[in-house]
Protein backbone atom coordinates (compact mmCIF):
# COMPACT_ATOMS: atom_id res chain seq x y z
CA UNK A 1 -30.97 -54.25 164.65
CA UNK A 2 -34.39 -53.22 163.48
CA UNK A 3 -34.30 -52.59 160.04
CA UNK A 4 -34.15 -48.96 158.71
CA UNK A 5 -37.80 -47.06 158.33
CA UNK A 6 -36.66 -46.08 154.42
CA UNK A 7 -34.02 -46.71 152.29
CA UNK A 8 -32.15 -43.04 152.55
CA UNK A 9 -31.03 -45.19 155.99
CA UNK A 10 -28.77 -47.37 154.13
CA UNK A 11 -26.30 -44.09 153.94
CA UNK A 12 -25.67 -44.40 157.36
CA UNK A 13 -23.43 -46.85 158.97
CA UNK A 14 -25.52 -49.56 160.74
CA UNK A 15 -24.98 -52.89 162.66
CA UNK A 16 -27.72 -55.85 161.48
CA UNK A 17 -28.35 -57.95 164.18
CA UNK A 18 -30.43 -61.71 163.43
CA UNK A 19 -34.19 -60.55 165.15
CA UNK A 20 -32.99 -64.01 167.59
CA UNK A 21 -30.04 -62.69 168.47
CA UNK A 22 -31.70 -59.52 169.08
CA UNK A 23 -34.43 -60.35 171.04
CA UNK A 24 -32.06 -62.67 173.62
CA UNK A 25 -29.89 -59.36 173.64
CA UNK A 26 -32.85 -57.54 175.24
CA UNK A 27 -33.70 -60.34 177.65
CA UNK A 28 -30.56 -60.85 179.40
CA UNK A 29 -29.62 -57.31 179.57
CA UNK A 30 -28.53 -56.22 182.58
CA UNK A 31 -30.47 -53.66 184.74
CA UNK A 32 -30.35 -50.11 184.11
CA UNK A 33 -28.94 -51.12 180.35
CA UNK A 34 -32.28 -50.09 178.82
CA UNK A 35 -32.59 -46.62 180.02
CA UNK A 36 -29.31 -45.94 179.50
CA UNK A 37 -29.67 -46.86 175.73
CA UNK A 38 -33.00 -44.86 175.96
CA UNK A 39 -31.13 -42.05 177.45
CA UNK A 40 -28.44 -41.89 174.77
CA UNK A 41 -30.98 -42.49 172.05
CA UNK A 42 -32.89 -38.62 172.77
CA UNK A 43 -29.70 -37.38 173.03
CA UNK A 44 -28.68 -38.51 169.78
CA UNK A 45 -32.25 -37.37 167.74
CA UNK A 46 -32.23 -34.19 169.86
CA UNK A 47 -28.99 -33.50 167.67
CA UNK A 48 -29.83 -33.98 164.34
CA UNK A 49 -31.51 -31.39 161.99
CA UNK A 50 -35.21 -30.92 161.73
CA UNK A 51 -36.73 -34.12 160.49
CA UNK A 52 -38.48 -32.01 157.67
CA UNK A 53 -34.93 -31.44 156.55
CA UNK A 54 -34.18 -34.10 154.37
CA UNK A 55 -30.62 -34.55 154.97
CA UNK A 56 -31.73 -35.88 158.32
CA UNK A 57 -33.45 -38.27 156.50
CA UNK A 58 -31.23 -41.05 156.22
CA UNK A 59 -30.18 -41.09 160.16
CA UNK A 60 -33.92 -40.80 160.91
CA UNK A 61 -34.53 -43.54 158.77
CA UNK A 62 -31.88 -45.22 161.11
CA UNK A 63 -33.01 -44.21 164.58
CA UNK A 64 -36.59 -44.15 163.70
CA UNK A 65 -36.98 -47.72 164.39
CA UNK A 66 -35.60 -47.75 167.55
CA UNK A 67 -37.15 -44.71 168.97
CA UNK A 68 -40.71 -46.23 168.43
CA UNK A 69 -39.46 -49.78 169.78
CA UNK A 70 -37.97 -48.25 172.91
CA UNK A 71 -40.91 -46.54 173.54
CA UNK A 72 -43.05 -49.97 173.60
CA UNK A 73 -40.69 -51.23 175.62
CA UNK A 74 -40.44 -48.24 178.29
CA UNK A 75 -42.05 -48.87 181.93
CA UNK A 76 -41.95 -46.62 185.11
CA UNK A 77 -40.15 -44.22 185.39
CA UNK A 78 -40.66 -42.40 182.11
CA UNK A 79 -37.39 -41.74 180.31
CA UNK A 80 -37.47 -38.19 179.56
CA UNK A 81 -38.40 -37.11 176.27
CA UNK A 82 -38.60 -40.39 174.57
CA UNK A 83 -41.72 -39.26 173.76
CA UNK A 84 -40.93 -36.20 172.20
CA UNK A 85 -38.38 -38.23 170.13
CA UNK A 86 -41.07 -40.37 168.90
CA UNK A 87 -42.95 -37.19 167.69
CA UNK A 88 -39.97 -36.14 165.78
CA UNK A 89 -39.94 -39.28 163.96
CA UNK A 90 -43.35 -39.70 162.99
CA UNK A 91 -42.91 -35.81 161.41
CA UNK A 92 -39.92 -37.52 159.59
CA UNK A 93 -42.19 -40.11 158.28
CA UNK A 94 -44.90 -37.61 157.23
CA UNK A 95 -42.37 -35.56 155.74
CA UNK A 96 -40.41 -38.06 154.00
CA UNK A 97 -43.56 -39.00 152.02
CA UNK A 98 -43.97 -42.43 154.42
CA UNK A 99 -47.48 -41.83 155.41
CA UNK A 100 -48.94 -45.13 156.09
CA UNK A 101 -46.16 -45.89 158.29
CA UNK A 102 -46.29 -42.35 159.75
CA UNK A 103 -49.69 -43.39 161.00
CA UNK A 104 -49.03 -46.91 162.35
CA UNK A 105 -45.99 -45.44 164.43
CA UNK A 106 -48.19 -42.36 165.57
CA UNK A 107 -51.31 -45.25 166.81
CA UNK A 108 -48.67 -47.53 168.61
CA UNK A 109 -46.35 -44.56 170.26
CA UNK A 110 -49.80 -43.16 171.65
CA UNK A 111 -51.31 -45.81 172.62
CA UNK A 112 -47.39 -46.65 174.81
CA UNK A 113 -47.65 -42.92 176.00
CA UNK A 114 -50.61 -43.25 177.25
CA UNK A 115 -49.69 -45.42 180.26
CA UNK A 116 -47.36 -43.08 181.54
CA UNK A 117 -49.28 -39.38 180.74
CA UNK A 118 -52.81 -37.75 180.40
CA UNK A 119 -54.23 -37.09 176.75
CA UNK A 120 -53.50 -33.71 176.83
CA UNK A 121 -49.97 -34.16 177.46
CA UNK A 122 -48.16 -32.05 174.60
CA UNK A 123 -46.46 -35.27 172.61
CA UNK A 124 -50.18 -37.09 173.14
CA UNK A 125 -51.70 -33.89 171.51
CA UNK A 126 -48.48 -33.98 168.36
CA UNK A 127 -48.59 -37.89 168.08
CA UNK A 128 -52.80 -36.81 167.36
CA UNK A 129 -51.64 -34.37 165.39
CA UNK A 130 -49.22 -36.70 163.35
CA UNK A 131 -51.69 -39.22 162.78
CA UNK A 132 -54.37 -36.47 161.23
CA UNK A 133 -51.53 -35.64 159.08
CA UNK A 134 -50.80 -38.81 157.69
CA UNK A 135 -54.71 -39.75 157.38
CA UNK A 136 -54.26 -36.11 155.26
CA UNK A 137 -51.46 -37.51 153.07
CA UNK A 138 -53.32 -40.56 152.22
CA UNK A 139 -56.08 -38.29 150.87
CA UNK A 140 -58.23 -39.20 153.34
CA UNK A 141 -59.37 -36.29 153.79
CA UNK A 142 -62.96 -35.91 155.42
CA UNK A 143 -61.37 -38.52 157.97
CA UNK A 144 -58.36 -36.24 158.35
CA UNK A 145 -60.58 -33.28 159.18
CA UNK A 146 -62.09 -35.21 161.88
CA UNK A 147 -58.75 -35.55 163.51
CA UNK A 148 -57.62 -32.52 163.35
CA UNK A 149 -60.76 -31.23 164.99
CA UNK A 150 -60.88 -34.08 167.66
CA UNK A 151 -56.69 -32.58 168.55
CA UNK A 152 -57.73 -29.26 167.95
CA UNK A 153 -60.35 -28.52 171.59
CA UNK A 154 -57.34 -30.16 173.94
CA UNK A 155 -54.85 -28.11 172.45
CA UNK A 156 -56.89 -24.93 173.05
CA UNK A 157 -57.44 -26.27 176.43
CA UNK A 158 -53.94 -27.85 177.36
CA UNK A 159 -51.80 -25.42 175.34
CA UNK A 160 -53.51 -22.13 174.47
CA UNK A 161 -54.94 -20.50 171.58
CA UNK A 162 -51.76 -19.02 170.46
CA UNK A 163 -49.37 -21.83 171.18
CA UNK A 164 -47.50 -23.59 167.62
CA UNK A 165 -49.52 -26.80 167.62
CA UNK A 166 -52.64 -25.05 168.19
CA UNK A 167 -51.91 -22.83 165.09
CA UNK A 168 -50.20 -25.64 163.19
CA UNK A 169 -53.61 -27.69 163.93
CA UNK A 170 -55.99 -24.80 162.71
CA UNK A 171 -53.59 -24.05 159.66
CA UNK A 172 -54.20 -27.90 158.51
CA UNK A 173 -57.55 -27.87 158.87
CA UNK A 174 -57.80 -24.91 156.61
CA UNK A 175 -55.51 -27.06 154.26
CA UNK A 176 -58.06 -30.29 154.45
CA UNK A 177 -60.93 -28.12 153.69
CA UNK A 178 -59.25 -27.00 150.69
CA UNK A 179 -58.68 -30.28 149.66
CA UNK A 180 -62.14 -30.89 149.74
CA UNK A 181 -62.88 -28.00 147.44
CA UNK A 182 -64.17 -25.29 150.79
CA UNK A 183 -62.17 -22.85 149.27
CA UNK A 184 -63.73 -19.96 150.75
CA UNK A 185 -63.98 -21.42 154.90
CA UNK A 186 -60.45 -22.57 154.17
CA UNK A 187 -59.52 -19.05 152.77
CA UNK A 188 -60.63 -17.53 155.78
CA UNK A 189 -59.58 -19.66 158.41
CA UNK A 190 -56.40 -19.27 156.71
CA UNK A 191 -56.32 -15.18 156.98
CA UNK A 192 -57.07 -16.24 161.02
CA UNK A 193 -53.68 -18.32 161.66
CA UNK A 194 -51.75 -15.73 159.70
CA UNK A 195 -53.34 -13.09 161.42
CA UNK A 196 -52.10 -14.73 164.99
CA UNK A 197 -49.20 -15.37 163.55
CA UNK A 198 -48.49 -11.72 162.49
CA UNK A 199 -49.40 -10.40 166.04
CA UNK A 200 -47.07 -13.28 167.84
CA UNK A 201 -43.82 -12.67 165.55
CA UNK A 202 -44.36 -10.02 163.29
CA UNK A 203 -44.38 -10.08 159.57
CA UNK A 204 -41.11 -11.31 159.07
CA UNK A 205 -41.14 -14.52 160.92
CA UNK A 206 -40.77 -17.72 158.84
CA UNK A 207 -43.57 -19.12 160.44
CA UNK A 208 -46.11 -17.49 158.26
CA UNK A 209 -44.98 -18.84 154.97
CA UNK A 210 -46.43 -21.74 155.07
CA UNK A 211 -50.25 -20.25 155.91
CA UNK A 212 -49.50 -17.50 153.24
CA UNK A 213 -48.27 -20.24 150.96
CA UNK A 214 -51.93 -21.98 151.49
CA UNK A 215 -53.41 -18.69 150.99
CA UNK A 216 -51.82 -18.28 147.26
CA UNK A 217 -52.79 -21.72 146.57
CA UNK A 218 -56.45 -21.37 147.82
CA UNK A 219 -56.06 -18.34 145.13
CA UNK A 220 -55.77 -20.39 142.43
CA UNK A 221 -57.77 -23.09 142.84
CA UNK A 222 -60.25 -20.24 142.73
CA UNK A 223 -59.19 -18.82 139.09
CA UNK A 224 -56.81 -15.65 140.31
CA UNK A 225 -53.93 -17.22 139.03
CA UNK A 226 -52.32 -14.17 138.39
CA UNK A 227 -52.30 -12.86 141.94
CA UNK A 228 -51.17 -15.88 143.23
CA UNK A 229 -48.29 -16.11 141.20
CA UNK A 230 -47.69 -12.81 142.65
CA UNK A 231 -47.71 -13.84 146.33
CA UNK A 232 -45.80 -17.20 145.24
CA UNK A 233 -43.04 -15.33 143.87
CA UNK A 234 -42.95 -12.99 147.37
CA UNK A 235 -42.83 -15.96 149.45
CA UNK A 236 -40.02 -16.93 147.64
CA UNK A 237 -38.08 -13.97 147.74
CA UNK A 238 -38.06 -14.75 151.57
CA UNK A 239 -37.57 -18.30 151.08
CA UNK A 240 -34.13 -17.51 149.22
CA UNK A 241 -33.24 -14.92 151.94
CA UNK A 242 -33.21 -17.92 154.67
CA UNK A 243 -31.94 -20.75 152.97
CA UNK A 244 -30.88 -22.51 149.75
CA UNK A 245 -33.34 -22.48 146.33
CA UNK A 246 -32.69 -26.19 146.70
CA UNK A 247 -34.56 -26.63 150.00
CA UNK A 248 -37.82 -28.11 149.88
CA UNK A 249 -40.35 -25.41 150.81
CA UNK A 250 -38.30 -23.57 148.05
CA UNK A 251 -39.13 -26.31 145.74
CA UNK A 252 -42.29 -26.08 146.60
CA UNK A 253 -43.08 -23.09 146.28
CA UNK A 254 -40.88 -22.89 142.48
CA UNK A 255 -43.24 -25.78 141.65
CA UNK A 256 -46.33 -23.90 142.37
CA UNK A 257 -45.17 -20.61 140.34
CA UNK A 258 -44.89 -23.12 137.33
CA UNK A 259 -48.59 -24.15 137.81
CA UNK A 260 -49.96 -20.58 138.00
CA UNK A 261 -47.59 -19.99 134.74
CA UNK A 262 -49.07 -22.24 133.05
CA UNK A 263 -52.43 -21.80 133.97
CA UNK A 264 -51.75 -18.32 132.37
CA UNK A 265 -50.63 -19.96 129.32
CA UNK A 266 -47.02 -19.27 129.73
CA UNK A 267 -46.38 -22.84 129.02
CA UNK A 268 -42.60 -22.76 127.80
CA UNK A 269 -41.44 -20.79 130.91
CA UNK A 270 -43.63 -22.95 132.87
CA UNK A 271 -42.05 -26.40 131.60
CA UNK A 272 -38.56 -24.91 132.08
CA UNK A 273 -39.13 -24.03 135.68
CA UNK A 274 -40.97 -27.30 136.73
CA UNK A 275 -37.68 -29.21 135.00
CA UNK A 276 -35.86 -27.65 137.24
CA UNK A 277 -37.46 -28.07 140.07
CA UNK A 278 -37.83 -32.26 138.93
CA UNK A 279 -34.33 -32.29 139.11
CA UNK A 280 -33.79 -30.74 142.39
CA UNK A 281 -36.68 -32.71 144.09
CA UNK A 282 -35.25 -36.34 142.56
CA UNK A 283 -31.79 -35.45 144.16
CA UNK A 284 -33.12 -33.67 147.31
CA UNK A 285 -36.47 -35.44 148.15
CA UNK A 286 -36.26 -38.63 146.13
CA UNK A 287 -37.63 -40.14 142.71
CA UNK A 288 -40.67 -41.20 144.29
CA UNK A 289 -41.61 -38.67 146.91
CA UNK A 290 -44.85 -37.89 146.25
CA UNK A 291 -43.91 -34.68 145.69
CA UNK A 292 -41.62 -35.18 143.26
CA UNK A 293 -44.10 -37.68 140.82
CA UNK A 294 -46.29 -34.02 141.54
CA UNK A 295 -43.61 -32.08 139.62
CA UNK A 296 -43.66 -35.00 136.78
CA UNK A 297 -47.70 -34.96 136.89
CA UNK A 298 -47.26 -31.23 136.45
CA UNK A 299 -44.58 -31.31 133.42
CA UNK A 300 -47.35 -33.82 131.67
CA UNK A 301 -49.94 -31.14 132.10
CA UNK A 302 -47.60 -28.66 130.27
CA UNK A 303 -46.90 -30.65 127.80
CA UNK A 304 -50.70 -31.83 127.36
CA UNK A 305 -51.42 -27.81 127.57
CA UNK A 306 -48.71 -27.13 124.36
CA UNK A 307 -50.16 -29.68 122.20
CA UNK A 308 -47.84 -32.27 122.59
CA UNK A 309 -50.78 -35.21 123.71
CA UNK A 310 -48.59 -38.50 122.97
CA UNK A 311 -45.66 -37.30 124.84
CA UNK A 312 -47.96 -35.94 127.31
CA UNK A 313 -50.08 -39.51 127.36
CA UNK A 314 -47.12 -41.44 127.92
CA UNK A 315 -45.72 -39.59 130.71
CA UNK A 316 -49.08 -39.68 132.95
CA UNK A 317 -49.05 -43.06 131.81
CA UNK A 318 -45.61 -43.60 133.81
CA UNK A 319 -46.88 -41.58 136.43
CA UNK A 320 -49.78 -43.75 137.06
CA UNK A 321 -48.31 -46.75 137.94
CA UNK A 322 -46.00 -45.07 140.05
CA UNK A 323 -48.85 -43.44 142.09
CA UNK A 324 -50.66 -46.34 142.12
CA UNK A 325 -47.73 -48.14 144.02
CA UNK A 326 -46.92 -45.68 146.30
CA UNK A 327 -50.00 -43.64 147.01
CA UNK A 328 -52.85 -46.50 146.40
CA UNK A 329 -55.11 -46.56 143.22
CA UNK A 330 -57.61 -44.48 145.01
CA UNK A 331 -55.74 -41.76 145.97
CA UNK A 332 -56.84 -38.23 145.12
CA UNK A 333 -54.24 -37.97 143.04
CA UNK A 334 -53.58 -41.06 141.50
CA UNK A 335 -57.46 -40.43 140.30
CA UNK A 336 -56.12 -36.86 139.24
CA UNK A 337 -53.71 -38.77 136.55
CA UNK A 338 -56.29 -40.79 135.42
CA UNK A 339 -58.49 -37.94 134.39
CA UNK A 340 -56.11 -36.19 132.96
CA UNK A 341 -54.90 -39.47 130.78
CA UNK A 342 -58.54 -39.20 129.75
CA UNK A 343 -58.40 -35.70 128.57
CA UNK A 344 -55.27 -36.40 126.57
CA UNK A 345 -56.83 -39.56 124.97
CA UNK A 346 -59.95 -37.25 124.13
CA UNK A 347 -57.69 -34.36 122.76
CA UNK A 348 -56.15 -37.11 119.97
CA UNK A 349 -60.10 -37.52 119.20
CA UNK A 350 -60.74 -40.94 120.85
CA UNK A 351 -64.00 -39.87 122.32
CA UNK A 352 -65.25 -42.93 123.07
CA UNK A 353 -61.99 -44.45 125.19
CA UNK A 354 -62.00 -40.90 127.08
CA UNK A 355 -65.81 -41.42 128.04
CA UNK A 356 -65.35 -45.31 129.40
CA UNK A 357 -62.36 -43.61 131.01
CA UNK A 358 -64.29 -40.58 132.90
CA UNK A 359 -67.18 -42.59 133.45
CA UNK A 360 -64.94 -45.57 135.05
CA UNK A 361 -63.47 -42.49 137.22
CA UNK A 362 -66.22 -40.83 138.40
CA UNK A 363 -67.99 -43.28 141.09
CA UNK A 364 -64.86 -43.38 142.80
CA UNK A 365 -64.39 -39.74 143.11
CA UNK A 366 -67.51 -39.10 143.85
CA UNK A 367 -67.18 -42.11 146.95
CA UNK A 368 -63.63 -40.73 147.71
CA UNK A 369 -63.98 -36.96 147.62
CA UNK A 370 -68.27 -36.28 147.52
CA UNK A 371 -70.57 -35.77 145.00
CA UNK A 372 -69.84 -32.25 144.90
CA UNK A 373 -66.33 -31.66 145.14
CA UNK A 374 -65.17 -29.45 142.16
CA UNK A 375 -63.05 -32.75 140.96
CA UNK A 376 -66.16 -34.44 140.71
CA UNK A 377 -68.19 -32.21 138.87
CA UNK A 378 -65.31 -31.46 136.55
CA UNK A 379 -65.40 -35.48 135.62
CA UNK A 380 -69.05 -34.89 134.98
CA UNK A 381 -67.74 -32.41 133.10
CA UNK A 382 -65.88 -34.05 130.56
CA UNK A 383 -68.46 -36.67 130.00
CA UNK A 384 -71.43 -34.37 128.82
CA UNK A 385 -68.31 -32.86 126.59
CA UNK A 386 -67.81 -36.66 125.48
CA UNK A 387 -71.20 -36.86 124.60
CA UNK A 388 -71.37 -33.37 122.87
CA UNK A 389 -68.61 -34.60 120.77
CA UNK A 390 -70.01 -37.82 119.86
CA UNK A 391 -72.82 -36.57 118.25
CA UNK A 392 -75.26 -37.27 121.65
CA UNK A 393 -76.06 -33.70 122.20
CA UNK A 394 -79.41 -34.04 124.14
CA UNK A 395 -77.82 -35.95 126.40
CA UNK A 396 -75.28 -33.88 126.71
CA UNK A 397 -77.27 -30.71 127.18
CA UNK A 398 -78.87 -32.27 130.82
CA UNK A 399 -75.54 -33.42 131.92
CA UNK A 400 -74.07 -29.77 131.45
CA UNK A 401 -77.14 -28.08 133.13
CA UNK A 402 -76.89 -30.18 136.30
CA UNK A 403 -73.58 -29.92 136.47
CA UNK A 404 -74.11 -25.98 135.90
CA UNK A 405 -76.12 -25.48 138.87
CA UNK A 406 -74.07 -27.71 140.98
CA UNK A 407 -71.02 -25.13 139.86
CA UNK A 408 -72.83 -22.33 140.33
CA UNK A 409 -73.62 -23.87 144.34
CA UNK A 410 -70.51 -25.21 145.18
CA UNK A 411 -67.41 -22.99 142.98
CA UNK A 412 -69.65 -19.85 142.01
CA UNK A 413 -71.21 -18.30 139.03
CA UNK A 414 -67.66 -16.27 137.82
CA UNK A 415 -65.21 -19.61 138.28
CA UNK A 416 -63.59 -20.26 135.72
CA UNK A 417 -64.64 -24.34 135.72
CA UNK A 418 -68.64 -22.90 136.05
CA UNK A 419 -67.76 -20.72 133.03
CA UNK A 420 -66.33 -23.47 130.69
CA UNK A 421 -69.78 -25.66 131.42
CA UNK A 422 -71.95 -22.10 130.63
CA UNK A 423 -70.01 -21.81 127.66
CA UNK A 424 -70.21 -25.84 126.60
CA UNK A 425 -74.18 -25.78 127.30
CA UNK A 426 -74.38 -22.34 124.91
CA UNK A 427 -73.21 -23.44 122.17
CA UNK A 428 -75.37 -26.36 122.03
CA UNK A 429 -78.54 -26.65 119.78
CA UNK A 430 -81.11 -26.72 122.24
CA UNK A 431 -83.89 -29.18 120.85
CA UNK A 432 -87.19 -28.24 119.54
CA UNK A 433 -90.37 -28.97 121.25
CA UNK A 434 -92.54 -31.79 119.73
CA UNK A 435 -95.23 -29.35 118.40
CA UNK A 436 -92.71 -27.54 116.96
């Protein structure tokens, strides 16, 4: 048997076959065999939970494989909705934190679909969809975006303005430009999907969490912490209504609370919620989810943020190689643990290590996310602070200014990050003229 997509899969009883043994299987079954195996195959994922849900994990993990290979194997006629199967399993891959193989799947399913159905069939458009996803996940993001808009004009076309994928489509595209720092466009297009989504179902349907969820998170990365805790906690409250604190958009959401604590200084209750919600995710998601090393990265930060820089060092330290492994070395957020290691080695007053740290940082976010993404800038950041603090305050003074007016462009004059390089250039001795 093919081997399990993850290693949840090993929960579930399985037979191994030798690939030989396999393969001669295949070739001297008899006729009909294969679509009755294909037959009883969607009948089996049609029964299990949402692959989001991750106690479907492990018998996705199981089927997974065989879904995809049936689907290379398929020829005229069609078995119906293998296809849609497939799509279900490349969500569980996405969801399960298995990008790259989310996107591999996604490539080879479409390209088997698309002998048997137009591009604009709805699995072609989700398989699209999965792909732009995964690309997403991998922090690819500017690729992503192209994706998503490439799915986006068939779906209008093929499906309708207000159908799910269309909305689910325009939703992540709002979340991609966030990622790359458009807070504003992706704030808006935002406020457009929910709006849909409130004339569709109403203000109590689940489906708008996950927009309004965006929303409060767009909120934040734009300084109103406060209000975005606000809307967090709200979201929640509805959250809890439908299911268990335990389930993952729960978690999610608990995790994000904890951030916009602590970026109100509320570090203790912070650190005791994001705990929590690192022992939930290890049990519910797994150890190395990506989400859950995002609940470790954010316990760090805490810690970092209450003075307590070795413990704090040492834990992004831990982190790091994790991230590296399963995310890649330049992932957004494996470079997000690296700058913050630097800011921890430059609170302990090891200036110098903390500027050959930024400095080795910066020329791949700047290649990864763009010159002027607000992670960028704030790397630029820390190195005119390096320089400050090493006595190299000339220096210092132009980095600050050209990062000031790329702040004041791209995050605006009142954000907090434009702020912190205002205040950093102030209180710098300006130098005299020569003549002087």
């Amino acid at each position: 048997m093919a081997e399990p997509s993850d290693p949840e899969a090993a929960r579930v009883p399985l037979l191994s076959l030798h690939p030989i043994v396999r393969d001669t299987g295949q070739a001297m079954s008899p006729p009909g065999l294969f679509d009755l195996a294909s037959t009883l195959l969607v009948h089996t994922t049609a029964q299990l939970k949402a692959p989001e849900v991750p106690d479907s994990w492990p018998a996705w993990g199981s089927l997974a494989p065989h879904v995809f290979g049936a689907l290379q194997r398929t020829a005229h006629p069609f078995p119906a909705h293998l296809s849609t199967s497939a799509v279900m399993a490349v969500r569980y891959l996405n969801a399960a934190g298995l990008s790259h193989p989310a996107e591999t799947k996604a490539r080879s399913s479409l390209e088997s679909l698309a002998s048997f159905v137009g591009a604009e069939h709805p699995d072609a458009l989700a398989l699209r969809h999965g792909i732009a996803r995964a690309l997403a996940h991998q922090g690819h993001y500017a690729e992503a975006a192209a994706a998503y808009q490439d799915v986006l004009e068939p779906c209008l076309d093929a499906l309708g303005s207000d159908h799910a994928l269309t909305l689910a489509t325009r939703h992540d595209i709002a979340c991609v430009l966030a990622e790359q720092g458009h807070w504003a466009q992706a704030e808006a297009q935002l406020h457009e999907v929910l709006n849909t989504w409130l004339r569709l179902a109403g203000p109590d349907h689940p489906n708008l969490l996950p927009t309004r969820h965006e929303i409060a998170r767009v909120m934040i990365s734009q300084g109103d912490d406060a209000e975005a805790e606000r809307e967090f906690r709200r979201i929640l409250a509805v959250q809890l209504r439908l299911g268990e604190p335990d389930r993952p958009d729960a978690l999610t959401t608990r995790h994000n609370i904890a951030l916009a604590m602590a970026r109100q200084q509320r570090h203790a209750e912070a650190e005791e919620e994001l705990r929590a919600v690192l022992a939930a995710r290890r049990v519910v998601l797994s150890p190395e989810h990506p989400d859950t090393l995002a609940t470790r990265h954010g316990i760090a930060y805490v810690l970092a943020q209450q003075g307590e820089y070795a413990a704090a060092e040492d834990k992004y330290r831990d982190i790091l190689s994790v991230r590296e492994q399963v995310l890649g070395e330049h992932h957004p957020d494996t470079l997000g643990t690296r700058h913050e290691i630097a800011n921890v080695v430059a609170a302990q007053d090891r200036y110098a290590e903390a500027e050959e740290d930024y400095r080795t940082i910066l020329p791949i976010r700047a290649q990864v996310l763009g010159e002027r993404h607000p992670d960028t800038l704030n790397t630029r950041h820390e190195i005119a602070r390096m320089m400050a603090l090493g006595g190299r305050e000339d220096a210092a003074i132009g980095e600050f200014e050209a990062v000031l007016e790329l702040s004041i462009d791209v995050l605006g004059a009142d954000h907090p990050d434009t702020h912190s390089t205002r205040s950093w250039l102030a209180r710098l001795p300006r130098p005299r003229p020569a003549n002087a």
